[in-house]
C-alpha atoms as a PDB file:
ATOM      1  CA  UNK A   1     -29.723   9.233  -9.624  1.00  0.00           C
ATOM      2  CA  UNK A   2     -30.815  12.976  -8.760  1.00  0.00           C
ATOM      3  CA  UNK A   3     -34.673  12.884  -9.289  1.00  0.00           C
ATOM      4  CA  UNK A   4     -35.098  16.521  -8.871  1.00  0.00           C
ATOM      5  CA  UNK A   5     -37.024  18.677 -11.392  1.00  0.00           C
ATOM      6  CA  UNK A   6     -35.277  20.410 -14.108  1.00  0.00           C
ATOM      7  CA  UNK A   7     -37.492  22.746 -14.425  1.00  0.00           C
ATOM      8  CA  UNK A   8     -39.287  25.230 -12.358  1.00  0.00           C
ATOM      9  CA  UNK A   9     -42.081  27.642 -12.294  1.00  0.00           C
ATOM     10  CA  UNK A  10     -41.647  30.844 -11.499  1.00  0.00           C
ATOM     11  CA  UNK A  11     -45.321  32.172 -10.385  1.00  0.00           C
ATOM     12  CA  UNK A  12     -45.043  35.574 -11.025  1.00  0.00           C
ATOM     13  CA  UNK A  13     -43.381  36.163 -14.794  1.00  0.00           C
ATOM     14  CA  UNK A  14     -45.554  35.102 -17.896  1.00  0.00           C
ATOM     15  CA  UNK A  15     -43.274  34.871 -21.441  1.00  0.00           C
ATOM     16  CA  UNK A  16     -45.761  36.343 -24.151  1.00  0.00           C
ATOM     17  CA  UNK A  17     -44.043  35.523 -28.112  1.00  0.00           C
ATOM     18  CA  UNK A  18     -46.020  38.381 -29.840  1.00  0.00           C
ATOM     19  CA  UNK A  19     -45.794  37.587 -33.798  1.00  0.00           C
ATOM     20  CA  UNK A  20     -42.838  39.609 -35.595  1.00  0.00           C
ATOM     21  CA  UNK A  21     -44.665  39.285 -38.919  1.00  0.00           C
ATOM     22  CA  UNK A  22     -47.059  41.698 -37.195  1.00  0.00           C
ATOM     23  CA  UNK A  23     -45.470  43.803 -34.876  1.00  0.00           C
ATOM     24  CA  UNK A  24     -42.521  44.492 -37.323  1.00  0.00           C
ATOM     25  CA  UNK A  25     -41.101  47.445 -35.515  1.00  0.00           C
ATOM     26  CA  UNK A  26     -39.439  47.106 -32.405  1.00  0.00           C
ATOM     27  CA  UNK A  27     -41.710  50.389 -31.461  1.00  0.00           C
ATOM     28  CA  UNK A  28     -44.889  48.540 -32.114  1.00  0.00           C
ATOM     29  CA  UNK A  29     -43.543  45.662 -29.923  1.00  0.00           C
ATOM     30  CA  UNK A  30     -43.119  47.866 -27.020  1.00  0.00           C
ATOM     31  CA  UNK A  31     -46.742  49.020 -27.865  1.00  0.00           C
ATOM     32  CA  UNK A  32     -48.543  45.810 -28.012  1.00  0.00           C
ATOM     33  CA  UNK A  33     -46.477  44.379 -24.488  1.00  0.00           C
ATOM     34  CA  UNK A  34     -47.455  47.367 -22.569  1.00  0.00           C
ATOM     35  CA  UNK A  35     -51.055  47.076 -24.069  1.00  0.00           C
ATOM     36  CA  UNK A  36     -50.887  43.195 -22.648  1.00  0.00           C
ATOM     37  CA  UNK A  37     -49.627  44.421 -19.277  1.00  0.00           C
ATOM     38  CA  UNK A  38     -52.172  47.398 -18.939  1.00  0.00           C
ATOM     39  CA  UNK A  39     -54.956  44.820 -19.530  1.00  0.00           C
ATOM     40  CA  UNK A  40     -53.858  43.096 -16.300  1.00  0.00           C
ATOM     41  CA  UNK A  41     -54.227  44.654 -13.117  1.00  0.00           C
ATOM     42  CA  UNK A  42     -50.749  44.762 -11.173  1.00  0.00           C
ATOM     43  CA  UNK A  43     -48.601  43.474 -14.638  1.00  0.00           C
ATOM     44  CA  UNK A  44     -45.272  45.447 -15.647  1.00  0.00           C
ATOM     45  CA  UNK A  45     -43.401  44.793 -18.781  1.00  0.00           C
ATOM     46  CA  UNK A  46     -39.460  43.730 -17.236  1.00  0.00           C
ATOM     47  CA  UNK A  47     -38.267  43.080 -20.769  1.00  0.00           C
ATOM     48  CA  UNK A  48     -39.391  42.823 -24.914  1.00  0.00           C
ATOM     49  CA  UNK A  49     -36.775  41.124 -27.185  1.00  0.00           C
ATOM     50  CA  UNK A  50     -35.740  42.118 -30.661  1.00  0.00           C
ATOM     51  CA  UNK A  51     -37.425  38.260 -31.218  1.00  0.00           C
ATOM     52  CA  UNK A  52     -41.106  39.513 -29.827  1.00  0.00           C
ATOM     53  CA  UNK A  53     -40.627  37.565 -26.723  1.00  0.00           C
ATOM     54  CA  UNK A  54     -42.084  39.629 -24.078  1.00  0.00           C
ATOM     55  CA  UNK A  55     -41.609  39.108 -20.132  1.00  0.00           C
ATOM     56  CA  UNK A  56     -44.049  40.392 -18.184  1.00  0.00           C
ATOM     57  CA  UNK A  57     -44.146  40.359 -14.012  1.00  0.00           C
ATOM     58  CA  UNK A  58     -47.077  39.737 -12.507  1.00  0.00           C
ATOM     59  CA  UNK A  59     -49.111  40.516  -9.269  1.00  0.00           C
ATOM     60  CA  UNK A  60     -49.405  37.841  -6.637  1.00  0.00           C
ATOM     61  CA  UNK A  61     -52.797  37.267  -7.551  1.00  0.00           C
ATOM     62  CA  UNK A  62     -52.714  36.449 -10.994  1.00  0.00           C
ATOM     63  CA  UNK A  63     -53.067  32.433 -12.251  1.00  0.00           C
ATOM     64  CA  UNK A  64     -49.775  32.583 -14.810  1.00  0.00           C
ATOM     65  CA  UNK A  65     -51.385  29.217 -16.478  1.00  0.00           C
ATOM     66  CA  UNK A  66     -54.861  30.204 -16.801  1.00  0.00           C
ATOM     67  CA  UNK A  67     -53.477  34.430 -18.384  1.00  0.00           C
ATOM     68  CA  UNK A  68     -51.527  32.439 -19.856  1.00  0.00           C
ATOM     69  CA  UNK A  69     -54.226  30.209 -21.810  1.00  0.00           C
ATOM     70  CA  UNK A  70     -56.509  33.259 -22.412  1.00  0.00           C
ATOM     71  CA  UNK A  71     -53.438  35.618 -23.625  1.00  0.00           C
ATOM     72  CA  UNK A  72     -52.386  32.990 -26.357  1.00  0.00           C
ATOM     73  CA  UNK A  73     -55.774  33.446 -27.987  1.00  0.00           C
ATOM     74  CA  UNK A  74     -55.563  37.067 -28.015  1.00  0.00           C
ATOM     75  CA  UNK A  75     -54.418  38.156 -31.294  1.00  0.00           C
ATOM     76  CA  UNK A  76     -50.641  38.878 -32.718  1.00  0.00           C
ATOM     77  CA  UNK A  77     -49.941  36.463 -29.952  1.00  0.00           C
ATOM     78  CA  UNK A  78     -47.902  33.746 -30.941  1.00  0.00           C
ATOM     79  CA  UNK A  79     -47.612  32.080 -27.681  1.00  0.00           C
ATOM     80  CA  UNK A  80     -47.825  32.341 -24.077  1.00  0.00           C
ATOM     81  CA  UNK A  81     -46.549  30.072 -20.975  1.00  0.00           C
ATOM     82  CA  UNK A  82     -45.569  30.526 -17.687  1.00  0.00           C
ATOM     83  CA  UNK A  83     -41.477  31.317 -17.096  1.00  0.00           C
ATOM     84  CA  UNK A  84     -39.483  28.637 -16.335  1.00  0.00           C
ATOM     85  CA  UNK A  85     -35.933  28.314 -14.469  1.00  0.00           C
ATOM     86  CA  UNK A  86     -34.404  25.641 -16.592  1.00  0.00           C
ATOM     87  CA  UNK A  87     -31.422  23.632 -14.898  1.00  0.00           C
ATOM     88  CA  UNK A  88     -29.051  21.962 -17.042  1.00  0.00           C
ATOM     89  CA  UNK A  89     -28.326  18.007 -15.292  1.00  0.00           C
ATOM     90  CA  UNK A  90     -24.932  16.773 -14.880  1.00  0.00           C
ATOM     91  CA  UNK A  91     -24.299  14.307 -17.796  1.00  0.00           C
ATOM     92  CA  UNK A  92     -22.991  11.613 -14.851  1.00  0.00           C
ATOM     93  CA  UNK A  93     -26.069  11.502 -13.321  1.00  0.00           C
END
């Protein structure tokens, strides 16, 4: 049996679920994820879904799991974790 991970970190990308009841627009989406980004040095937004699920890149430097812990308090934030490469198993084993 494969004992390999499914999952993976990726260190650099941080998913940020802003809260739709809030940001209601799709404009004031793209507001509030560049206003996350421009309060981290070295952060770009790669891509803001219709859903408020935001994906941000970040610098080398930055700890994804402790921005991540101090963005999900920040508020219209819904959540935030670091990204994850997800692997689907073969049923078989």
């Amino acid at each position: 049996m494969d004992s390999e991970p499914t999952a993976q970190r990726v260190s650099n990308r941080l998913i940020v679920k802003l809260d739709r009841e809030r940001y209601v627009l799709d404009e004031d989406l793209d507001r509030e994820a560049n206003a996350i980004a421009a309060d981290i040095a070295g952060a770009e937004v790669e891509r803001v879904s219709h859903s408020g699920r935001v994906l941000l890149n970040l610098s080398a430097e930055v700890d994804a799991t402790s921005l991540a812990e101090e963005l999900s308090t920040r508020d219209g934030v819904v959540y935030a974790e670091p990204d994850v490469i997800d692997r689907a198993q073969n049923p078989d084993g």
